[in-house]
C-alpha atoms as a PDB file:
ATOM      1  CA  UNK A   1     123.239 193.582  56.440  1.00  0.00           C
ATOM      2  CA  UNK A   2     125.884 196.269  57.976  1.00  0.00           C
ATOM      3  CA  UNK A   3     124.170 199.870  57.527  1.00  0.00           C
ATOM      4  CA  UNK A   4     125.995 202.471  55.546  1.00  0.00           C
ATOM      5  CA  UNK A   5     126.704 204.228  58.622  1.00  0.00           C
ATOM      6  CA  UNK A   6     128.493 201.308  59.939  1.00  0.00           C
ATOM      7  CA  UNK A   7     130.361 200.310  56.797  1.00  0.00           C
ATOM      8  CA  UNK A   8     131.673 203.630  56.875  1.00  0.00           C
ATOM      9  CA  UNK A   9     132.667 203.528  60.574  1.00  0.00           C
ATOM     10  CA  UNK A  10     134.607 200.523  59.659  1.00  0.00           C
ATOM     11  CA  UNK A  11     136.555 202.316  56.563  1.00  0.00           C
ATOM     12  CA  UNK A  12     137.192 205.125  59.106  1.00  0.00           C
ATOM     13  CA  UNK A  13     138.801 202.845  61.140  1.00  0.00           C
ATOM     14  CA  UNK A  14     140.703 200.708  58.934  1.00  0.00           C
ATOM     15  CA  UNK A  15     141.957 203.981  57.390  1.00  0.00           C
ATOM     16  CA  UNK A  16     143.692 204.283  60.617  1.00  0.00           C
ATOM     17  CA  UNK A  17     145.036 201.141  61.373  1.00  0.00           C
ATOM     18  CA  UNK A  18     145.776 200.401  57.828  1.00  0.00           C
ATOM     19  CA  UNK A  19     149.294 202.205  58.062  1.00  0.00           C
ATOM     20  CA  UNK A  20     150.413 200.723  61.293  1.00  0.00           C
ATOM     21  CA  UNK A  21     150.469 197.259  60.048  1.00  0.00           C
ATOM     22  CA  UNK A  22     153.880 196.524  58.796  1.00  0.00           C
ATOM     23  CA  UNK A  23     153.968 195.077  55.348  1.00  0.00           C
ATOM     24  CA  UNK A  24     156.569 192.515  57.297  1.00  0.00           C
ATOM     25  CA  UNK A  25     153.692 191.790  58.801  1.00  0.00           C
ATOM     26  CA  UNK A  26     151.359 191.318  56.198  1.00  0.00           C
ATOM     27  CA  UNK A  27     153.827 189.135  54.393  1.00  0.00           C
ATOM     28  CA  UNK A  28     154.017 186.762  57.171  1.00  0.00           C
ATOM     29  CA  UNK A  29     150.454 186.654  57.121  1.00  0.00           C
ATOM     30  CA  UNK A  30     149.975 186.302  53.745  1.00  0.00           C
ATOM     31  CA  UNK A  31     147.450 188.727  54.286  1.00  0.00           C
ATOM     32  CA  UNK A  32     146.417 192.528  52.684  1.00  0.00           C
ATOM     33  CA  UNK A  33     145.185 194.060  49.428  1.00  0.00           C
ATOM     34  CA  UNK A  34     147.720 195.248  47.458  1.00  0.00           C
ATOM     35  CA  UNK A  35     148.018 196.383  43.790  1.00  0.00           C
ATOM     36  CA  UNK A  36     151.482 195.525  44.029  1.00  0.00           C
ATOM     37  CA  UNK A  37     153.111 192.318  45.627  1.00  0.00           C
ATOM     38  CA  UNK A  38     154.887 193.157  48.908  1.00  0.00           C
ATOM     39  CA  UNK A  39     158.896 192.945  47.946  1.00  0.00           C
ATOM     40  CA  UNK A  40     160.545 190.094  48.629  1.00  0.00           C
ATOM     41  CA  UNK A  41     162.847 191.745  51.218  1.00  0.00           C
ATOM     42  CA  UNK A  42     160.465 192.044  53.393  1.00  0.00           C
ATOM     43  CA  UNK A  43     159.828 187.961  53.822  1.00  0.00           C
ATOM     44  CA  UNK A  44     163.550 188.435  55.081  1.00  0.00           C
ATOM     45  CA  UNK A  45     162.835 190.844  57.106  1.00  0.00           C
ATOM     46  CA  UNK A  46     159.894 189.591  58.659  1.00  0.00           C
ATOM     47  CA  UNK A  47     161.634 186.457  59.658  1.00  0.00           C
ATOM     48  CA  UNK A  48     164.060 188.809  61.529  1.00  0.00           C
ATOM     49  CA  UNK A  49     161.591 190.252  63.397  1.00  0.00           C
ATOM     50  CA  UNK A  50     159.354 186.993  63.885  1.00  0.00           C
ATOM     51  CA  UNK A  51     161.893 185.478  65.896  1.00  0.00           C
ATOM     52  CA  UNK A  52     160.016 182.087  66.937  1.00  0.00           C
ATOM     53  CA  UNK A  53     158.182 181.706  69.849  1.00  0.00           C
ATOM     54  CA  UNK A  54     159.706 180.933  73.126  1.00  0.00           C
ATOM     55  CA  UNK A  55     160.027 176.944  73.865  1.00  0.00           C
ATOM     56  CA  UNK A  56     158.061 176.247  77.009  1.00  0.00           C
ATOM     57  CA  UNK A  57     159.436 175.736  80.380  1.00  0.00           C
ATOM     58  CA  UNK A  58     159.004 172.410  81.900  1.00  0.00           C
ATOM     59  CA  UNK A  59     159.414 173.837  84.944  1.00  0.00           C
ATOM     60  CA  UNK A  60     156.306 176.352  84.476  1.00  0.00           C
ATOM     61  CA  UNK A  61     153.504 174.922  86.207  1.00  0.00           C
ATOM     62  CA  UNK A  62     151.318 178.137  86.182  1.00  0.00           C
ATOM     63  CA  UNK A  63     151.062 177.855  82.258  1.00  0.00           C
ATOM     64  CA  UNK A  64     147.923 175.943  80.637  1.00  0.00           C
ATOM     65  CA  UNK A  65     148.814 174.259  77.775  1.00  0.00           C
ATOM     66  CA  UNK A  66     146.033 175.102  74.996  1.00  0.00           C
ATOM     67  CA  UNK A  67     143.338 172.869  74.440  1.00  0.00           C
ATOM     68  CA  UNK A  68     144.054 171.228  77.970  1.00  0.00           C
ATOM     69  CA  UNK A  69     142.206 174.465  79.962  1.00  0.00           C
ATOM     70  CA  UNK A  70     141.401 173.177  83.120  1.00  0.00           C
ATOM     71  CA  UNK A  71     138.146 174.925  84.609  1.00  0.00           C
ATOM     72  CA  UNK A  72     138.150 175.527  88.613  1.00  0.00           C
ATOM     73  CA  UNK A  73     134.693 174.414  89.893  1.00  0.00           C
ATOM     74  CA  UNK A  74     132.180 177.056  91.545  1.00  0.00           C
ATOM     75  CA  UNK A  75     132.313 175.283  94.766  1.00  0.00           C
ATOM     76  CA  UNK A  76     136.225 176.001  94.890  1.00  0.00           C
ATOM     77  CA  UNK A  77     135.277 179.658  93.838  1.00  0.00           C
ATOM     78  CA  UNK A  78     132.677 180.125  96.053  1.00  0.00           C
ATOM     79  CA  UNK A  79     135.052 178.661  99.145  1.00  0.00           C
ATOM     80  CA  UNK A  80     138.015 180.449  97.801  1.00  0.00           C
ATOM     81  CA  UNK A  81     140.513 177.684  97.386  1.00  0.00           C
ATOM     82  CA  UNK A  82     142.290 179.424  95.231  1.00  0.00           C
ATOM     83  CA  UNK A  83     146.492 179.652  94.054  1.00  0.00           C
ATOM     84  CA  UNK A  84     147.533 182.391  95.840  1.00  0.00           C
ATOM     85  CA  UNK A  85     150.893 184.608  95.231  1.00  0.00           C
ATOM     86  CA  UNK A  86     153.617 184.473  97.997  1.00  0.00           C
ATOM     87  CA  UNK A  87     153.716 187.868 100.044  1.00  0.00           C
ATOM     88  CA  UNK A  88     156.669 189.315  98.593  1.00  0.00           C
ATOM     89  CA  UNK A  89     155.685 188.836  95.470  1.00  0.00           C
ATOM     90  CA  UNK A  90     154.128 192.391  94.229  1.00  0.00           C
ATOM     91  CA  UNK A  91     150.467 192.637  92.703  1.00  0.00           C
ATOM     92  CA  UNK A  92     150.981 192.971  88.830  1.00  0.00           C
ATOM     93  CA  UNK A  93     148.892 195.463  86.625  1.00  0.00           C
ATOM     94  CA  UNK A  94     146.807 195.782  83.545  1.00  0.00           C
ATOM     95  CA  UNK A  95     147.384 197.837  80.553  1.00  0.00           C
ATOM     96  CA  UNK A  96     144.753 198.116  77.948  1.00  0.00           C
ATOM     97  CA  UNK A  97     143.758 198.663  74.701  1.00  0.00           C
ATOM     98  CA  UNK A  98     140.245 198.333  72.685  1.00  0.00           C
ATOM     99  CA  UNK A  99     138.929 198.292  68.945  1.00  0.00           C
ATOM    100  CA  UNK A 100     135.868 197.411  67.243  1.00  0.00           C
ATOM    101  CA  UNK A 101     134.630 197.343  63.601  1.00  0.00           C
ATOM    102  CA  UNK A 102     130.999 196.739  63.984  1.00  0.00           C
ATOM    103  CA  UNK A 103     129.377 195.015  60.946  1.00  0.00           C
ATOM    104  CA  UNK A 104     126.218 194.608  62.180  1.00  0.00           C
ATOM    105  CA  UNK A 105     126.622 196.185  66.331  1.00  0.00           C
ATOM    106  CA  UNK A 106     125.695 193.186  67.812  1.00  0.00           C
ATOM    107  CA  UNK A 107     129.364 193.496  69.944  1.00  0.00           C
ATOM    108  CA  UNK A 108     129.973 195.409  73.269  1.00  0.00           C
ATOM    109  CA  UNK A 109     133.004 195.373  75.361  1.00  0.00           C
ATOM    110  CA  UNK A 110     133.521 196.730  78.931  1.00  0.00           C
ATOM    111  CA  UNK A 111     137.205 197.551  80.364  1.00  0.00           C
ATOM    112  CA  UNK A 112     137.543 198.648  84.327  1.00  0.00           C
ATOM    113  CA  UNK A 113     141.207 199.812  85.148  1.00  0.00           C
ATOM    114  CA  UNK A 114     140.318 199.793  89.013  1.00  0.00           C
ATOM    115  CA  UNK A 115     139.264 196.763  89.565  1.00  0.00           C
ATOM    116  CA  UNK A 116     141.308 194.996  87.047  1.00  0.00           C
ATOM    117  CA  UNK A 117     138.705 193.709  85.138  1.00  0.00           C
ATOM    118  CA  UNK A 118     137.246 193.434  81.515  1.00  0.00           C
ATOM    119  CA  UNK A 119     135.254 191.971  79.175  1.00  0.00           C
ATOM    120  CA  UNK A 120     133.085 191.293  75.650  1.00  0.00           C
ATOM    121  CA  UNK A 121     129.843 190.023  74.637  1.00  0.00           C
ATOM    122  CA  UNK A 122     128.197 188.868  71.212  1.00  0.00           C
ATOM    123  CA  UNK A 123     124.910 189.477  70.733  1.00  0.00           C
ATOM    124  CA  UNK A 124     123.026 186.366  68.648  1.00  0.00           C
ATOM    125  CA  UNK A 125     122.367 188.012  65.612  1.00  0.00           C
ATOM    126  CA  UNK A 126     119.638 185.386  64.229  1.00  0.00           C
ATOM    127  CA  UNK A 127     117.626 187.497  66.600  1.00  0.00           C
ATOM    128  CA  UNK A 128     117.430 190.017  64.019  1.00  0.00           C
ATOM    129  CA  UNK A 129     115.151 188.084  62.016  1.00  0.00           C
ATOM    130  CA  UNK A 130     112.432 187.902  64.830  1.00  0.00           C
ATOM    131  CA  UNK A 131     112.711 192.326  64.104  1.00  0.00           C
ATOM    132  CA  UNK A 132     114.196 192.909  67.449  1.00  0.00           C
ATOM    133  CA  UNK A 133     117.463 194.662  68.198  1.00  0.00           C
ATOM    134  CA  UNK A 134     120.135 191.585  68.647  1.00  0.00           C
ATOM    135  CA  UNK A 135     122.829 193.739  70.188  1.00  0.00           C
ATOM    136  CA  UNK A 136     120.593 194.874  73.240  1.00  0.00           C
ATOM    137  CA  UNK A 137     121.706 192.108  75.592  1.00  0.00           C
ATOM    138  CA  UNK A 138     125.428 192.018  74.794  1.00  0.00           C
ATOM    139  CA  UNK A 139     125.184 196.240  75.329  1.00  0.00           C
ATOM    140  CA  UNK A 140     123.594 195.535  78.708  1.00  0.00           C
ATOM    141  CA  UNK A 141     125.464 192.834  79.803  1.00  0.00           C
ATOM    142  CA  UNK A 142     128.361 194.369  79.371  1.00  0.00           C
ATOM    143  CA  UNK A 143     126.976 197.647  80.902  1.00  0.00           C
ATOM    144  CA  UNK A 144     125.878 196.040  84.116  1.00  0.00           C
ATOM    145  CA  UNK A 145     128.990 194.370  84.195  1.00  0.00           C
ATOM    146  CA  UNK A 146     130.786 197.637  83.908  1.00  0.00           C
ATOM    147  CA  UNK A 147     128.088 199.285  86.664  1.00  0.00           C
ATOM    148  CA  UNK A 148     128.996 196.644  89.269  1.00  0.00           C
ATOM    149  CA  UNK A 149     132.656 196.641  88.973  1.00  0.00           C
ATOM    150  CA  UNK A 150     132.251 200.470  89.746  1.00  0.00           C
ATOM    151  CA  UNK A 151     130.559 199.333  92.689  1.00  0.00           C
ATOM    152  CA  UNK A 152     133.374 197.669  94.300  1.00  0.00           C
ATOM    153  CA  UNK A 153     135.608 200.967  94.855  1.00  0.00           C
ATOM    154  CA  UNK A 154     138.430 199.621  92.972  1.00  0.00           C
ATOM    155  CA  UNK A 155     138.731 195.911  94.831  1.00  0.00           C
ATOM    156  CA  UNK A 156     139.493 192.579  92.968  1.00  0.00           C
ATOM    157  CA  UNK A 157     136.365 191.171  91.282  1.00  0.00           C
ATOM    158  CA  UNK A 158     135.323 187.755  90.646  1.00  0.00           C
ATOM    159  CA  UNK A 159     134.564 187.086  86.838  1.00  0.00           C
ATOM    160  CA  UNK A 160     131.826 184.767  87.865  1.00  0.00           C
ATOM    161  CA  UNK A 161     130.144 186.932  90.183  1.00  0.00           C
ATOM    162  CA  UNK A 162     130.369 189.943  87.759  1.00  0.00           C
ATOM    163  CA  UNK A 163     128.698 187.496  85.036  1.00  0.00           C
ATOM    164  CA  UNK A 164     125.746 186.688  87.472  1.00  0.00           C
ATOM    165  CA  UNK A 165     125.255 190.456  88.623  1.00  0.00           C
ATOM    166  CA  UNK A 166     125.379 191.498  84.787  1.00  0.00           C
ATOM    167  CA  UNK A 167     122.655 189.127  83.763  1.00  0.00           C
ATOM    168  CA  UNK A 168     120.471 189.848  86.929  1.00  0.00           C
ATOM    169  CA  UNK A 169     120.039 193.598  86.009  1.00  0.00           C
ATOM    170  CA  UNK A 170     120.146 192.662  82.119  1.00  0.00           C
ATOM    171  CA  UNK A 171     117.282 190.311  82.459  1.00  0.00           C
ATOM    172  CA  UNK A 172     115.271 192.208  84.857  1.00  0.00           C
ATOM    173  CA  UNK A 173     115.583 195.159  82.166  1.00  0.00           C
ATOM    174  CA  UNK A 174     113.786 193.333  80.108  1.00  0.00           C
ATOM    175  CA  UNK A 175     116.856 193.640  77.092  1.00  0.00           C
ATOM    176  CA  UNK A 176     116.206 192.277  73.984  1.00  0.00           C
ATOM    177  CA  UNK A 177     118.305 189.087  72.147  1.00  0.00           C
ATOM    178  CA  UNK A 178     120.822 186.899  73.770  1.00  0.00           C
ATOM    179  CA  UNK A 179     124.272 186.907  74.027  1.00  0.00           C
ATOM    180  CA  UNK A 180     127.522 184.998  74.950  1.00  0.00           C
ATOM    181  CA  UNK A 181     130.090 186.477  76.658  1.00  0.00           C
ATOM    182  CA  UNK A 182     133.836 186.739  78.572  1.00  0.00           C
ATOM    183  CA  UNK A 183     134.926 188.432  81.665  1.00  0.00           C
ATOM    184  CA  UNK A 184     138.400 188.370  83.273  1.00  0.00           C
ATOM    185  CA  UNK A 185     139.835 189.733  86.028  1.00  0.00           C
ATOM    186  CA  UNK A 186     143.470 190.111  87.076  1.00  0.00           C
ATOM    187  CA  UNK A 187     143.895 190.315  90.915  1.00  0.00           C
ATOM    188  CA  UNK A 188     147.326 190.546  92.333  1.00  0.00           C
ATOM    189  CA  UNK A 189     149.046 188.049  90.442  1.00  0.00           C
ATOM    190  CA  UNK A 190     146.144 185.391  89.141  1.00  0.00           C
ATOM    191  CA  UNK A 191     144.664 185.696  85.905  1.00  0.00           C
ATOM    192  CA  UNK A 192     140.546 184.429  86.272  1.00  0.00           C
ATOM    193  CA  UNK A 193     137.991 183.992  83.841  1.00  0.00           C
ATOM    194  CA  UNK A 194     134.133 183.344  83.400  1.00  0.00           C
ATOM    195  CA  UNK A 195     132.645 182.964  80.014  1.00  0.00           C
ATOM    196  CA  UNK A 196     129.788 181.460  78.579  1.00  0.00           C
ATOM    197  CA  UNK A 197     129.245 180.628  74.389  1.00  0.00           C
ATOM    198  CA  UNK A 198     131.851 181.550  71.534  1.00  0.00           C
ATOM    199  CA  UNK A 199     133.479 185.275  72.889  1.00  0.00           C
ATOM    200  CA  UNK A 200     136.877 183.782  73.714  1.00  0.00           C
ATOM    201  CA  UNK A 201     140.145 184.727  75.344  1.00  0.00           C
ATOM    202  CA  UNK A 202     143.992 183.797  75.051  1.00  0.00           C
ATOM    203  CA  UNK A 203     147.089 184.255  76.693  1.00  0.00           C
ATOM    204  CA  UNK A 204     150.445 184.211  75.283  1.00  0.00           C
ATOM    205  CA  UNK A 205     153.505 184.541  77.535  1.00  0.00           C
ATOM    206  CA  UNK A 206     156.866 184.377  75.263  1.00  0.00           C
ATOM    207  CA  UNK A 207     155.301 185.185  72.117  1.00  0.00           C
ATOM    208  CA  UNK A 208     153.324 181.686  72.585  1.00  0.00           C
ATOM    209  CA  UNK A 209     149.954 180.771  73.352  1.00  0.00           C
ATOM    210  CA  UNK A 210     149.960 178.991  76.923  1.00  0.00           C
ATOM    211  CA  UNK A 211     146.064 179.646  77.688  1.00  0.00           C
ATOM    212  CA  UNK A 212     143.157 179.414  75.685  1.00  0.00           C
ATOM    213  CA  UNK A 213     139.523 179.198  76.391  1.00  0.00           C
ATOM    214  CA  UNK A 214     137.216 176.489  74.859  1.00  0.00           C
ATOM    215  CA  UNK A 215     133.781 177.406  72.910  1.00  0.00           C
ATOM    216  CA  UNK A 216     130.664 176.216  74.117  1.00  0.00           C
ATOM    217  CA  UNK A 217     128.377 174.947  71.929  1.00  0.00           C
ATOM    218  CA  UNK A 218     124.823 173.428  71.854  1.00  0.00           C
ATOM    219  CA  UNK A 219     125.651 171.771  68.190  1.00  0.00           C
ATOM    220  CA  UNK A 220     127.655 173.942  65.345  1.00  0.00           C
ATOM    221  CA  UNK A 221     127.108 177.990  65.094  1.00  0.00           C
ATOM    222  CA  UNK A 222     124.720 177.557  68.075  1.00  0.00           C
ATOM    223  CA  UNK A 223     126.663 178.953  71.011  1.00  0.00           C
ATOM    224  CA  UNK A 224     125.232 178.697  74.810  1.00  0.00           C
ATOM    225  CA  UNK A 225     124.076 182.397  75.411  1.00  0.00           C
ATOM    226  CA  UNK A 226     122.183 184.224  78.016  1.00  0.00           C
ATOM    227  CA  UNK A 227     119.093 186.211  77.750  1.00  0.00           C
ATOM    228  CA  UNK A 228     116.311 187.480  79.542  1.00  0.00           C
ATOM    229  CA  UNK A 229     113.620 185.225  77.610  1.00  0.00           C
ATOM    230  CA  UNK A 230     113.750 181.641  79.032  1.00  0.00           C
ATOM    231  CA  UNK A 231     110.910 180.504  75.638  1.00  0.00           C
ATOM    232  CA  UNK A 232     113.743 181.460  73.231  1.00  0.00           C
ATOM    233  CA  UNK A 233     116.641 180.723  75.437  1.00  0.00           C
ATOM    234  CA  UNK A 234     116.986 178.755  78.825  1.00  0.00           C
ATOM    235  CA  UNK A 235     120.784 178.870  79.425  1.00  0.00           C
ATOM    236  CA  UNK A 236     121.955 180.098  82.836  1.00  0.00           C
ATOM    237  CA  UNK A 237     124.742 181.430  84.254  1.00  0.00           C
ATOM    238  CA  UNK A 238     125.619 178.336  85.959  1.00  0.00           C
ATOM    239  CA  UNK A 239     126.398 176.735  82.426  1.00  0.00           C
ATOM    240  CA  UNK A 240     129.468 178.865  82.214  1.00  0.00           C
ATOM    241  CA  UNK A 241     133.313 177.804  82.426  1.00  0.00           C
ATOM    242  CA  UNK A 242     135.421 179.203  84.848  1.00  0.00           C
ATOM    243  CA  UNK A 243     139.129 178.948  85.797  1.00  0.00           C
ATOM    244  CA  UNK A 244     142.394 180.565  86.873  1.00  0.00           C
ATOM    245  CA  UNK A 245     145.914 180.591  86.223  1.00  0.00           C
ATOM    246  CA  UNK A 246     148.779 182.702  87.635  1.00  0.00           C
ATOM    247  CA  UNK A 247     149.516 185.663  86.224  1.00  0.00           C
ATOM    248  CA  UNK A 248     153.581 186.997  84.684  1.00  0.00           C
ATOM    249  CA  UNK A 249     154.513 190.570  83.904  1.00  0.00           C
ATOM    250  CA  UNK A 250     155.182 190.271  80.421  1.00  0.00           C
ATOM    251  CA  UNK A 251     151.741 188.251  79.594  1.00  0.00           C
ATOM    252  CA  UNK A 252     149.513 189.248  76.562  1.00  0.00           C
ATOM    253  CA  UNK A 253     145.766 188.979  76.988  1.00  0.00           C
ATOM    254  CA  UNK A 254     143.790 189.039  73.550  1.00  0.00           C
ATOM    255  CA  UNK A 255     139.890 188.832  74.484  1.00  0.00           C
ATOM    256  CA  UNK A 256     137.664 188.723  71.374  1.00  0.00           C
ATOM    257  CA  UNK A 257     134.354 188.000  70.115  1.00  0.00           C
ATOM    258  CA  UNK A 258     133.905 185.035  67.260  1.00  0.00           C
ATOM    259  CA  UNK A 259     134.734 187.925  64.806  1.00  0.00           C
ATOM    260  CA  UNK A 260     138.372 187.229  66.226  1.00  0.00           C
ATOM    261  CA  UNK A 261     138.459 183.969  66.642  1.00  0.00           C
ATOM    262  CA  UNK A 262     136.720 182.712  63.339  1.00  0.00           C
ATOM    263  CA  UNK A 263     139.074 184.328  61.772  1.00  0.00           C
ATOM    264  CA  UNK A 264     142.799 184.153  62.914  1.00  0.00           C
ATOM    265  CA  UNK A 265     144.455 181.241  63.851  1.00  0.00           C
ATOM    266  CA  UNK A 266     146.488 181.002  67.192  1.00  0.00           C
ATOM    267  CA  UNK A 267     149.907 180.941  65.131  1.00  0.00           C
ATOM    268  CA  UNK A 268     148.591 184.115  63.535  1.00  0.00           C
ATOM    269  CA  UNK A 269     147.913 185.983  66.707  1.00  0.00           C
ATOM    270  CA  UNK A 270     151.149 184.766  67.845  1.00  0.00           C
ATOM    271  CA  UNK A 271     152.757 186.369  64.868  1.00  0.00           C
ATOM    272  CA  UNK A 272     151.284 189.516  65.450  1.00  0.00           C
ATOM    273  CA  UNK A 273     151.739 189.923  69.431  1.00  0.00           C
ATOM    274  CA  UNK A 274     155.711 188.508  68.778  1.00  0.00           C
ATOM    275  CA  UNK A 275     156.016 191.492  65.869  1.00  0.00           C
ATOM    276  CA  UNK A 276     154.048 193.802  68.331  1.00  0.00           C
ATOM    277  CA  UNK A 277     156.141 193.302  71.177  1.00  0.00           C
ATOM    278  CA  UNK A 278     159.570 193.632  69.039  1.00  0.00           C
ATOM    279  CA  UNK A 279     158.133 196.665  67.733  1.00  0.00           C
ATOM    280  CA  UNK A 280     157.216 198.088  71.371  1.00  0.00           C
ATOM    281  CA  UNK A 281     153.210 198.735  70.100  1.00  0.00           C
ATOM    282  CA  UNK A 282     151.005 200.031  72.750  1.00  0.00           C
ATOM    283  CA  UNK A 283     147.996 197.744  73.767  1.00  0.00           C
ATOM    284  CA  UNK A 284     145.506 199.912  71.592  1.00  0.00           C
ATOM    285  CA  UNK A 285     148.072 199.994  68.885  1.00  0.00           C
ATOM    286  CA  UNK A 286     147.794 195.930  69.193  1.00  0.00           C
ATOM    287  CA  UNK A 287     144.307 195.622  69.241  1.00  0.00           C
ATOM    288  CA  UNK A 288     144.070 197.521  66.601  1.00  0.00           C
ATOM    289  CA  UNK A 289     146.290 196.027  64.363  1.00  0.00           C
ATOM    290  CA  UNK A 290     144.632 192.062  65.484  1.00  0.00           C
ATOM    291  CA  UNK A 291     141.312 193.581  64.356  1.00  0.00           C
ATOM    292  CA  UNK A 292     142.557 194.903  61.312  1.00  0.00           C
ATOM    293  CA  UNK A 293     144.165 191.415  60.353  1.00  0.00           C
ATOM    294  CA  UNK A 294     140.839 189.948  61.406  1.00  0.00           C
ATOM    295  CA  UNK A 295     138.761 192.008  59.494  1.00  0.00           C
ATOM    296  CA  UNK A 296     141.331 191.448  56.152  1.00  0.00           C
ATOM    297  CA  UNK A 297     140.948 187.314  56.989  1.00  0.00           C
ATOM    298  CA  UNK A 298     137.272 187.892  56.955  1.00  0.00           C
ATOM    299  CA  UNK A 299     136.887 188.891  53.876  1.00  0.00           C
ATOM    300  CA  UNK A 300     138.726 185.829  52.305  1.00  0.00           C
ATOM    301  CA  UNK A 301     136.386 183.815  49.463  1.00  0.00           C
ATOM    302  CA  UNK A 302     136.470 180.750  51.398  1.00  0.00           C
ATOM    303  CA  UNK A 303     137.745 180.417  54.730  1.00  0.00           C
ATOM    304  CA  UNK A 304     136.590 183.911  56.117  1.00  0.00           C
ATOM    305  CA  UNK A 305     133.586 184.616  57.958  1.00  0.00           C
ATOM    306  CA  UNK A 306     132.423 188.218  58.239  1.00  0.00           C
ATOM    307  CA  UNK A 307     131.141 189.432  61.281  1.00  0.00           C
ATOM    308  CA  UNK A 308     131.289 192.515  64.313  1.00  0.00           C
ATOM    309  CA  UNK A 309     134.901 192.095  65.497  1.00  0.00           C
ATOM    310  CA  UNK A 310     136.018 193.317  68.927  1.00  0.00           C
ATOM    311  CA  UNK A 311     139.417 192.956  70.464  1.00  0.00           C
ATOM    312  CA  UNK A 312     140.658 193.989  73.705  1.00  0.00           C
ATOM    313  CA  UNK A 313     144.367 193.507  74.331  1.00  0.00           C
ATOM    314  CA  UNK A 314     145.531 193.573  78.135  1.00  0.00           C
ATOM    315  CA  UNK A 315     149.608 193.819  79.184  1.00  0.00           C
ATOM    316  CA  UNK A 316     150.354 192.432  81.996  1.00  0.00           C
ATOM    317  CA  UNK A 317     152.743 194.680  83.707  1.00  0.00           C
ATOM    318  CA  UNK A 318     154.288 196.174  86.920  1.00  0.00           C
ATOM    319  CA  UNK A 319     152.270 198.705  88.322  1.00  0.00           C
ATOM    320  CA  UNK A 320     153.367 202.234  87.760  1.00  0.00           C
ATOM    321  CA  UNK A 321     155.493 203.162  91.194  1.00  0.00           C
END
């Protein structure tokens, strides 16, 4: 059960957010709490704004087509056989933007500008029931991971690597719980990823999803997740998926724990980040605004499933001259 604390933290936030989502929004959603039905205009003018996505390019071979992600193998990490971008081809940058509504604070997130990379974690929350704190590991995790991109001076990180240096100092701290997580990194122009359980990631280039990352699962609600107690959980770093793709100014990175994920639908968050880009929002005004439909979806009678919801929204983008 979410503390009053918390439930108010949440209110506080959604008081915020609340007027930034456009009711054209909200009707193409088919999503809100209103005493009054949202006018019918607005259906008009949400399909003016919702302009559909863009078709994909047959020609495009650095997109992934969802559903088809295809993991690059350690042993190609480790050797660096890599796609690499031609030389005149500028690095690209990373604009972000965080928000969290923590029902129970079993979520933490980690976001380093320098290095380019950034990340979320979920901590188990059946943990809870053996009276320990279930958002310990996800904190550390994503503190470590956080610590040791510091470390670098500002260099390109591998996901991978961050993920094994995280869990190292996590596990030798002794953290309580488990926890799943995502880290990505964006380094010159490619896009890479590590994650391990249910925390998730897209990427939508044109207003369309052309990336998205695959749960892992033991059997149903029992995500792979790490943790520093091999009697309650023997998953290892090695378990997790990894890949690449290349990188476009102009891409949209959503990152999000299952709180996301269980909750929207990839045409919704399409929706939103076409609206958000017509509309020119910031990153944080984006991630705000996917949490905020989140949290409304989770609250739905049948279909939603409430839980801690943390997005982080990245813009690709040319780096500031």
């Amino acid at each position: 059960m979410a503390t009053m604390d918390k439930l108010e933290q949440i209110q506080q936030t959604l008081s915020k957010i609340d007027p930034r989502v456009p009711d054209a929004l909200r009707a193409a959603l088919h999503i809100g709490d209103r005493s009054s039905p949202v006018p019918a205009p607005l259906a008009i003018f949400a399909a003016s704004v919702l302009p559909p996505p863009a078709a994909a390019d047959p020609d495009d071979d650095e997109a992934v087509v969802p559903g088809e992600l295809d993991d690059v193998s350690l042993a190609q990490q480790q050797h660096g056989e890599e796609e690499e971008a031609e030389p005149s081809e500028p690095a690209l940058g990373i604009r972000y933007g965080s928000c969290y509504l923590p029902l129970h604070d079993d979520d933490a997130h980690f976001v380093h500008a320098e290095s380019g990379a950034f990340g979320v974690a979920d901590g188990v929350g059946g943990y809870a029931r053996l009276g320990v704190d279930a958002g310990a590991f996800a904190r550390g995790l994503m503190a470590n991971a956080l610590a040791a991109a510091a470390e670098t001076g500002g260099e390109p990180v591998r996901p991978h690597a961050l993920l094994q240096a995280a869990h190292e100092r996590t596990a030798a701290s002794r953290a309580s719980g488990a926890s799943t997580a995502v880290i990505l990194s964006l380094a010159g122009r490619t896009l890479e990823w590590a994650y391990i359980g249910d925390s998730s990631f897209a990427v939508l280039r044109g207003g369309r999803v052309v990336c998205r990352s695959k749960p892992q699962q033991h059997f149903f609600n029992a995500p792979l997740r790490l943790s520093a107690d091999p009697q309650f959980c023997d998953d290892v770093v090695t378990a997790a998926r990894t890949g690449r793709m290349g990188a476009r100014e102009g891409d949209v990175v959503v990152v999000g724990t299952d709180g996301l994920f269980d909750n929207v639908t990839g045409e919704q968050l399409e929706r939103v980040v076409r609206m958000g880009a017509r509309l020119r929002f910031s990153a944080k005004n984006m991630a705000d605004v996917i949490a905020g439909i989140a949290f409304e979806a989770s609250k739905r009678t049948l279909v939603g499933k409430p839980d801690d919801i943390t997005v982080v929204v990245a813009f690709v983008v040319q780096p500031d001259l």
